[in-house]
Protein backbone atom coordinates (compact mmCIF):
# COMPACT_ATOMS: atom_id res chain seq x y z
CA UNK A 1 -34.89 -49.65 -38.50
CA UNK A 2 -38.66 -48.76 -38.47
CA UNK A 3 -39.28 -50.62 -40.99
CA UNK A 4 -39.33 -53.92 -38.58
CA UNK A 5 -42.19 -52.37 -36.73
CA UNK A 6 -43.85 -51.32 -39.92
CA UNK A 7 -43.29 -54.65 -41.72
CA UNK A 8 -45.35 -56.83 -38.43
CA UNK A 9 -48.25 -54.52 -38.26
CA UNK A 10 -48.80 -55.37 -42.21
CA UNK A 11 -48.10 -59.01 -41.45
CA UNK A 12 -50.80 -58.67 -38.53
CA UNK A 13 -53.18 -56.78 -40.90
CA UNK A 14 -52.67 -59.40 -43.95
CA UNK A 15 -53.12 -62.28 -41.40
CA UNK A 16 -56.16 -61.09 -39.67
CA UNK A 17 -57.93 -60.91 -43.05
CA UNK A 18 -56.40 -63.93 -44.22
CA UNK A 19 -58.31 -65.84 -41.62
CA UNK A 20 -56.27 -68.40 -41.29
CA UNK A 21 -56.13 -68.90 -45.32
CA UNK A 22 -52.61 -69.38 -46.51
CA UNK A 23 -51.06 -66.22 -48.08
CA UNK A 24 -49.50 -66.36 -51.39
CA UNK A 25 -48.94 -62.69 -52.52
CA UNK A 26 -48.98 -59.36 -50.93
CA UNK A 27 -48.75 -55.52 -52.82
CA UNK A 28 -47.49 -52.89 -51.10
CA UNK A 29 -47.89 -49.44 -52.19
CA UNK A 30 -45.00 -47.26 -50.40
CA UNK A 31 -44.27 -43.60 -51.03
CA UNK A 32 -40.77 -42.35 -52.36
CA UNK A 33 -41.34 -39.34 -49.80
CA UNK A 34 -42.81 -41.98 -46.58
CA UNK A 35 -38.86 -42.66 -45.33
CA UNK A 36 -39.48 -46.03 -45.83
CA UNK A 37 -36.94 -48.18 -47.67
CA UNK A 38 -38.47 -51.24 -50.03
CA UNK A 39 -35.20 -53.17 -49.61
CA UNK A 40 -35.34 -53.27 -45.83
CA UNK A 41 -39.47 -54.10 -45.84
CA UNK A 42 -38.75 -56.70 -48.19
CA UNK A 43 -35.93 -58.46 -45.83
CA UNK A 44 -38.19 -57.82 -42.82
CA UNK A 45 -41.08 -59.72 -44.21
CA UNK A 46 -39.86 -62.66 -44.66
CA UNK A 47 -38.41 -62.48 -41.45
CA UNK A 48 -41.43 -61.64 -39.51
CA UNK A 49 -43.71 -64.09 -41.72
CA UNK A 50 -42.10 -66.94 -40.67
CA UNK A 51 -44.29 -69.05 -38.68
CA UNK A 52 -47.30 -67.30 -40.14
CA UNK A 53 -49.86 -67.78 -42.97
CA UNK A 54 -47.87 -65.48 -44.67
CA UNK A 55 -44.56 -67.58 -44.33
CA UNK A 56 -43.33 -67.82 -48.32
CA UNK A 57 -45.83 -65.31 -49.80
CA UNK A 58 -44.42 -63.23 -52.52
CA UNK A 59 -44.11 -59.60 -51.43
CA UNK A 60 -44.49 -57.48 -54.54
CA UNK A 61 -43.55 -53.09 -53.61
CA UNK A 62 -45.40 -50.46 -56.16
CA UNK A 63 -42.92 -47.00 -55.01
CA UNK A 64 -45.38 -43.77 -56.15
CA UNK A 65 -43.52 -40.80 -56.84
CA UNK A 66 -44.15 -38.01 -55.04
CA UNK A 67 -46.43 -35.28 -56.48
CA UNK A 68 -47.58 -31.73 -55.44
CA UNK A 69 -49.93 -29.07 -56.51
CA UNK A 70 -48.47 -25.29 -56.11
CA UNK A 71 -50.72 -23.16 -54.03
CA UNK A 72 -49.23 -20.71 -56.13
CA UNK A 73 -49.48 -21.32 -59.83
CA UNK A 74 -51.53 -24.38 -59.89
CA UNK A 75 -49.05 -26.28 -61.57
CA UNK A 76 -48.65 -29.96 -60.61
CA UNK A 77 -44.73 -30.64 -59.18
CA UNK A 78 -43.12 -33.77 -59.22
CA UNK A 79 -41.46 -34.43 -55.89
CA UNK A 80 -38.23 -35.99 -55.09
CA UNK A 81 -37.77 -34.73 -51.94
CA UNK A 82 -39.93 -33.50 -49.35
CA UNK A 83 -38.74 -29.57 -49.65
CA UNK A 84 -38.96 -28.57 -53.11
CA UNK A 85 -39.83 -25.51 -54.80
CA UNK A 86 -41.78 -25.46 -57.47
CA UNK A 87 -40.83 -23.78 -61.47
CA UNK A 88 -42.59 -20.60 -60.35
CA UNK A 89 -40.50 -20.04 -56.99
CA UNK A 90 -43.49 -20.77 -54.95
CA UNK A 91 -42.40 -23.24 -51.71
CA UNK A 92 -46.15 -23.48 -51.17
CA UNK A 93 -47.16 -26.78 -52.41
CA UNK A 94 -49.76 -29.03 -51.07
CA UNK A 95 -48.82 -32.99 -51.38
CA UNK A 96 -50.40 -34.92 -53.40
CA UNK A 97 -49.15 -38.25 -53.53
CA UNK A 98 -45.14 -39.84 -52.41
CA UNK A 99 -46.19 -40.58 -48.48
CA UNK A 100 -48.06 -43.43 -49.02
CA UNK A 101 -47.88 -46.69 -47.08
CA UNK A 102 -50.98 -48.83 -48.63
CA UNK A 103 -51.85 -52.57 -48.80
CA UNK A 104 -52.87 -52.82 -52.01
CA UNK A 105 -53.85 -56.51 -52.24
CA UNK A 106 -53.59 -59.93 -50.87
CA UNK A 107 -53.54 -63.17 -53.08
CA UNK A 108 -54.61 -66.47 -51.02
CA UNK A 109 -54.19 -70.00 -51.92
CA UNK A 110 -57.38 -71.95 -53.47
CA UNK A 111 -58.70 -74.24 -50.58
């Protein structure tokens, strides 16, 4: 499960900038294409924020479709998987959006 590994460096990240502020709410934005399952982050973060100022945050997931541009036709593609072929025929697409693996935002508590 990658998503462990994944899950700590974003608690690391959110904690770093958090300077030792208490964490209330994180947003994730995760690609449908990145191979990265929202169920599992979301059951590995509040396992690896326990302990941390991020320990009973709220972790909210945005998933953004995937989306492609054909080399061929110019028309834009909506992606579901990562080999897909496009209305025209054309299997040369260039990716625009689906593998991403943002942090969006961070809410902290008022001191």
């Amino acid at each position: 499960m990658h998503e462990m590994g994944i899950m700590k460096s974003v608690v690391s990240i959110v904690a770093e900038h958090a300077k030792a502020q208490k964490v209330k709410r994180v947003l994730l934005e995760v690609g449908k294409l990145s191979a990265v399952m929202p169920d599992a982050l979301h059951f590995c973060f509040d396992v690896i924020a326990k302990g941390t100022v991020l320990e009973g945050a709220k972790l909210e997931i945005i998933e953004v479709i995937g989306q492609a541009k054909c080399r061929a036709c110019g028309q834009e593609v909506e992606l579901h998987q990562i080999v897909t072929a496009c209305a025209c025929g054309s299997r040369d697409l260039e990716r625009l959006s689906g593998a991403e693996l943002n942090i969006k935002e961070m809410e902290l508590e008022a001191a």
